[in-house]
PDB file of N, CA and C in Angstrom:
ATOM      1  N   UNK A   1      10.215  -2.036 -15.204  1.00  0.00           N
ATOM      2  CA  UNK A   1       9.195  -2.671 -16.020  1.00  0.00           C
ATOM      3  C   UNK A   1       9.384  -4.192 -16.052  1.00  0.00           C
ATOM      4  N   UNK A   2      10.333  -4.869 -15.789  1.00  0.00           N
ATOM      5  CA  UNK A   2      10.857  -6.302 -16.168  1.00  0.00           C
ATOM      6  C   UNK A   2      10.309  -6.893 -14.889  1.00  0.00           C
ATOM      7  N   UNK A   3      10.447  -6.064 -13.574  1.00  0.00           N
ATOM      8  CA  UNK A   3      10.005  -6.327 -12.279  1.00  0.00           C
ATOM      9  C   UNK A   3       8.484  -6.914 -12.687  1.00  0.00           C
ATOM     10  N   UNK A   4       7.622  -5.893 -13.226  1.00  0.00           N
ATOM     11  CA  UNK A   4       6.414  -6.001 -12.614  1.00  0.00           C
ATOM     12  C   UNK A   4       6.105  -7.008 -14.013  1.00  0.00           C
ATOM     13  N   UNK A   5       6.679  -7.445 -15.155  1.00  0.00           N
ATOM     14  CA  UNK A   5       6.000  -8.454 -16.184  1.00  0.00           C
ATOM     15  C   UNK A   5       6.166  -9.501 -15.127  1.00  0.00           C
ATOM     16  N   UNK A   6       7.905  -9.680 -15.033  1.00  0.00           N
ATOM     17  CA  UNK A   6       8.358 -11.248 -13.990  1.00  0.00           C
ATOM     18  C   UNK A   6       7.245 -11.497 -12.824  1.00  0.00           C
ATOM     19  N   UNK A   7       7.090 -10.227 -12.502  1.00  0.00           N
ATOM     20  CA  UNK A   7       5.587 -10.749 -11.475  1.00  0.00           C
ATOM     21  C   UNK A   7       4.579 -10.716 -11.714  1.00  0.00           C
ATOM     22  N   UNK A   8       4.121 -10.285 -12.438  1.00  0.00           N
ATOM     23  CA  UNK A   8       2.685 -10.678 -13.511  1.00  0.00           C
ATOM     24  C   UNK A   8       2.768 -12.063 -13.872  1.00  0.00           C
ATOM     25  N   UNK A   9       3.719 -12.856 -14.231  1.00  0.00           N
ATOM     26  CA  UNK A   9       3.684 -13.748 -14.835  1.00  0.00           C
ATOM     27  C   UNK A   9       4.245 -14.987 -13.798  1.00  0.00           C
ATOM     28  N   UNK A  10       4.798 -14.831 -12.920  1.00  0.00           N
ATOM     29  CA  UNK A  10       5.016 -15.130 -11.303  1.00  0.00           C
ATOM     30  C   UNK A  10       3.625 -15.551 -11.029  1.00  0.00           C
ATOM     31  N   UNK A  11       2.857 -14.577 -11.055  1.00  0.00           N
ATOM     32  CA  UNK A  11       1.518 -14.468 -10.048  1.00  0.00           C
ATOM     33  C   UNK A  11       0.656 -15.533 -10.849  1.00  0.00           C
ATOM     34  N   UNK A  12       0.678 -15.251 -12.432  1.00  0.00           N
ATOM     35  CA  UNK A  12      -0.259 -16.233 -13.046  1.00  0.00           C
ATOM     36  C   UNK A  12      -0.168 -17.740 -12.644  1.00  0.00           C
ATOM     37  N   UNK A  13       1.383 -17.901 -12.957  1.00  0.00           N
ATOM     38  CA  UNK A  13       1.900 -19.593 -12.792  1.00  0.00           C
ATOM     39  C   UNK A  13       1.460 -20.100 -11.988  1.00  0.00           C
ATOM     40  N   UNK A  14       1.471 -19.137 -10.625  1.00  0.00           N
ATOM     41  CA  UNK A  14       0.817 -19.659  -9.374  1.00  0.00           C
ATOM     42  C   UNK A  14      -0.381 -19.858  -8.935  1.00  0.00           C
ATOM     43  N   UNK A  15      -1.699 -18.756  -9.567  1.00  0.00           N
ATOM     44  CA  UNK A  15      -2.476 -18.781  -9.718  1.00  0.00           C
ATOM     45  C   UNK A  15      -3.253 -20.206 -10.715  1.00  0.00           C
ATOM     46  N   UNK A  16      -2.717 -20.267 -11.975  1.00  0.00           N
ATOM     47  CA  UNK A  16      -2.947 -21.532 -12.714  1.00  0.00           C
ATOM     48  C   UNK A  16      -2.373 -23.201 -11.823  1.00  0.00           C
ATOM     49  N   UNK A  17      -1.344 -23.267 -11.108  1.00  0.00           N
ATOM     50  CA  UNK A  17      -0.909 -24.028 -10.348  1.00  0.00           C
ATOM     51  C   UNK A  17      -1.945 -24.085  -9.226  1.00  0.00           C
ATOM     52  N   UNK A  18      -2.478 -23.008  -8.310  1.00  0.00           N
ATOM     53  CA  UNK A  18      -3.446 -23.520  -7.405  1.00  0.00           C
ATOM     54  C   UNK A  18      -4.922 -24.109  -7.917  1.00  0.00           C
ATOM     55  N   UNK A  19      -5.307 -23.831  -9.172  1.00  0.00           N
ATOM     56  CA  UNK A  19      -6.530 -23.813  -9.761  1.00  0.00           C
ATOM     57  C   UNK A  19      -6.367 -25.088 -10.213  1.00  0.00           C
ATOM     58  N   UNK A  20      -5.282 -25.860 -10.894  1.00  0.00           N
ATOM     59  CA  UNK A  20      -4.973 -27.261 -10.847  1.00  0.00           C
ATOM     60  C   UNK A  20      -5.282 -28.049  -9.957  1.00  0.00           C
ATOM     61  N   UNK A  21      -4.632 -27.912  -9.227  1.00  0.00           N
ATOM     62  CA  UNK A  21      -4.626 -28.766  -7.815  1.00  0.00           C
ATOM     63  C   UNK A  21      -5.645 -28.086  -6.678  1.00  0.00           C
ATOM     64  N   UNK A  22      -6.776 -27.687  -7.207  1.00  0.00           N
ATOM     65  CA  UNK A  22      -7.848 -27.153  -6.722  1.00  0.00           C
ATOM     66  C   UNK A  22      -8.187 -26.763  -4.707  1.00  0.00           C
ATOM     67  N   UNK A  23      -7.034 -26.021  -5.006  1.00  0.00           N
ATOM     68  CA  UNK A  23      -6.232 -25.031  -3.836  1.00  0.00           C
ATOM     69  C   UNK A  23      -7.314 -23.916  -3.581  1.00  0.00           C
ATOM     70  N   UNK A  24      -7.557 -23.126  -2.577  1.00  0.00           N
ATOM     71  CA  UNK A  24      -8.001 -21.809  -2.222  1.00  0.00           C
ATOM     72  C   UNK A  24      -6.892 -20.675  -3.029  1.00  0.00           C
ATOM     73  N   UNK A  25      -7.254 -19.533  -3.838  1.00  0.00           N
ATOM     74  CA  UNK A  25      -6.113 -18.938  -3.904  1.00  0.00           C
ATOM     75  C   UNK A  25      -5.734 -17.950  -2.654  1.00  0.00           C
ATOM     76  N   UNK A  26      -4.881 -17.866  -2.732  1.00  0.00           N
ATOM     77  CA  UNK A  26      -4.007 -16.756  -1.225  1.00  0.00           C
ATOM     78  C   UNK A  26      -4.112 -15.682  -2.236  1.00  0.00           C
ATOM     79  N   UNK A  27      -5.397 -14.917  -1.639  1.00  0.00           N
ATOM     80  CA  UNK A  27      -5.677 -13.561  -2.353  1.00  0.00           C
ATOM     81  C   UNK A  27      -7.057 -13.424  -1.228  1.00  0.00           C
ATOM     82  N   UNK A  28      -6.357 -11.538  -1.260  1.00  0.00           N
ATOM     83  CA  UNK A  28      -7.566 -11.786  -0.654  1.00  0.00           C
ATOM     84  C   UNK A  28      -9.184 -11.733  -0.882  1.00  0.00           C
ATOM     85  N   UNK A  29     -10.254 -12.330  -0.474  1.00  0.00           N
ATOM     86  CA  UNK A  29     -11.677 -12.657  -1.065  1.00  0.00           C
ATOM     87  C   UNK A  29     -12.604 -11.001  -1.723  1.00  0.00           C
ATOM     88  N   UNK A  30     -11.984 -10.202  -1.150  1.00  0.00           N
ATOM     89  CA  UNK A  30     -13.019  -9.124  -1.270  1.00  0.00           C
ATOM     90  C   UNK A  30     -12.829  -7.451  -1.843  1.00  0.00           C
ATOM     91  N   UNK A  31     -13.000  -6.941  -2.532  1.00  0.00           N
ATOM     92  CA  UNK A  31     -12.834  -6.117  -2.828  1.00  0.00           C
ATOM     93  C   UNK A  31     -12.048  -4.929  -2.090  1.00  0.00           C
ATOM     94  N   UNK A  32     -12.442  -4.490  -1.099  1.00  0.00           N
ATOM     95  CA  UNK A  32     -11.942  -3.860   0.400  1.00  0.00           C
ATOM     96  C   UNK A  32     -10.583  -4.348   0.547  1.00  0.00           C
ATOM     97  N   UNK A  33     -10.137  -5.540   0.921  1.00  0.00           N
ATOM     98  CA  UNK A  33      -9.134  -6.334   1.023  1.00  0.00           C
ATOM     99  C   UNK A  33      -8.194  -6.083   0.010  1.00  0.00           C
ATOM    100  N   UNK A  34      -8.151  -5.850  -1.443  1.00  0.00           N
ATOM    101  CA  UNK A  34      -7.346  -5.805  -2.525  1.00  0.00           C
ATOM    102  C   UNK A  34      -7.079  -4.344  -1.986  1.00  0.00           C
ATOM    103  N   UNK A  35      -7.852  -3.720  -2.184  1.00  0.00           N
ATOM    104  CA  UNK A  35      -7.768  -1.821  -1.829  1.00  0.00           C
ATOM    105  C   UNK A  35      -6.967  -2.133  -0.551  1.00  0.00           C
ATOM    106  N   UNK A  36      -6.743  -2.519   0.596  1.00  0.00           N
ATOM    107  CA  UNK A  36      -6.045  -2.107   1.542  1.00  0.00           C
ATOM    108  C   UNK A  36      -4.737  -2.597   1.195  1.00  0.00           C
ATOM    109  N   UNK A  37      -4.438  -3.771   0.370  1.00  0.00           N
ATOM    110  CA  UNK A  37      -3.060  -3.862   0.001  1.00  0.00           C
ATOM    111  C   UNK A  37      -2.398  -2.942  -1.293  1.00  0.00           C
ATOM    112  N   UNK A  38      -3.418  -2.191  -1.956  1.00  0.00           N
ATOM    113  CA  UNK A  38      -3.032  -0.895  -2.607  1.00  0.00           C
ATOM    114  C   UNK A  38      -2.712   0.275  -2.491  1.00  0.00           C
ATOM    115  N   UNK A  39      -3.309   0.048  -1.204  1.00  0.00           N
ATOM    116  CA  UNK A  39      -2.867   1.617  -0.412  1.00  0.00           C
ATOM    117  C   UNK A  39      -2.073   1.291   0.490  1.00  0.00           C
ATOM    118  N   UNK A  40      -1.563   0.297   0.782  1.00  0.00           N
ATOM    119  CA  UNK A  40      -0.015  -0.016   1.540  1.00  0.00           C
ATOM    120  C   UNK A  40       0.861   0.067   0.654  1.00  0.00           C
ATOM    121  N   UNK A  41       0.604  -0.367  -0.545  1.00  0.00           N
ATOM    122  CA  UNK A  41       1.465  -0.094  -1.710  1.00  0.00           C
ATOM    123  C   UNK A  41       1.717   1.272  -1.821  1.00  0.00           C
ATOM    124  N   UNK A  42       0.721   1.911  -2.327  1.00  0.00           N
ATOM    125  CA  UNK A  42       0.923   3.551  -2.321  1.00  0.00           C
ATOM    126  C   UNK A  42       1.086   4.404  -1.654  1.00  0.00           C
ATOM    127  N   UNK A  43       1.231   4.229   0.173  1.00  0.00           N
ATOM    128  CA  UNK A  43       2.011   4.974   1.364  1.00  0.00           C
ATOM    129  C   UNK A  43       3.071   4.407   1.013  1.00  0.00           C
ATOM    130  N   UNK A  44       3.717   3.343   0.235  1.00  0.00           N
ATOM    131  CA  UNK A  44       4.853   2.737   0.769  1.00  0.00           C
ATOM    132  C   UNK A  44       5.683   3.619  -0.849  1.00  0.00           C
ATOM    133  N   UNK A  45       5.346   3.940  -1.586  1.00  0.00           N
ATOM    134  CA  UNK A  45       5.734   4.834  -2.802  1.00  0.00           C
ATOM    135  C   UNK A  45       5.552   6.194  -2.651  1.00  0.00           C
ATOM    136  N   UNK A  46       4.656   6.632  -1.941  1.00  0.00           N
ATOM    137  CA  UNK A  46       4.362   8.050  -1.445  1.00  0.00           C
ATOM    138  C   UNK A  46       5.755   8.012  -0.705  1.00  0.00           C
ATOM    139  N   UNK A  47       6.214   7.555   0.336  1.00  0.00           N
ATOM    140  CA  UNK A  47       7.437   7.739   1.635  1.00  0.00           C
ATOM    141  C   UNK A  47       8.820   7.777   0.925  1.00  0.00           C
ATOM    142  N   UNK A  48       8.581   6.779  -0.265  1.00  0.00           N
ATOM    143  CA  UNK A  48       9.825   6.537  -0.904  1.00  0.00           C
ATOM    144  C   UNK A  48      10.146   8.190  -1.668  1.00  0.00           C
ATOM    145  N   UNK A  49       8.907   8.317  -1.851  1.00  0.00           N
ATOM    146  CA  UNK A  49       9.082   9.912  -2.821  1.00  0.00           C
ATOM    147  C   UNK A  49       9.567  11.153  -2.092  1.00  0.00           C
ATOM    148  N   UNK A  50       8.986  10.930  -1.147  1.00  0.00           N
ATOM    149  CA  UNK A  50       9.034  11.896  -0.276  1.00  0.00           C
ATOM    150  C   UNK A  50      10.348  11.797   0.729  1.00  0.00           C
ATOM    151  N   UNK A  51      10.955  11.000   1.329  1.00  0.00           N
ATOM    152  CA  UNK A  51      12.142  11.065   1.820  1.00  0.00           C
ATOM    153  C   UNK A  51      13.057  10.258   0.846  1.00  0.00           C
TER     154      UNK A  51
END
């Protein structure tokens, strides 16, 4: 649980830091795009479970 606040709050700083200095954020633009890094996430927790 400490993992995912520290990176919640990781992600914001950085997020508020690019929006400052009126940066592109490194995310990706589209809906589709978020989903494919969720489901790399979740084969990558599925494998862990499973072996």
């Amino acid at each position: 649980m400490k993992n995912i606040l520290v990176s919640t709050i990781s992600g914001m700083s950085v997020g508020f830091l690019f929006s400052l200095l009126k940066l592109p954020v490194p995310a990706p633009p589209t809906l589709g795009a978020v989903m494919g890094v969720v489901g790399i996430y979740l084969g990558f927790v599925l494998a862990q479970t499973i072996f």
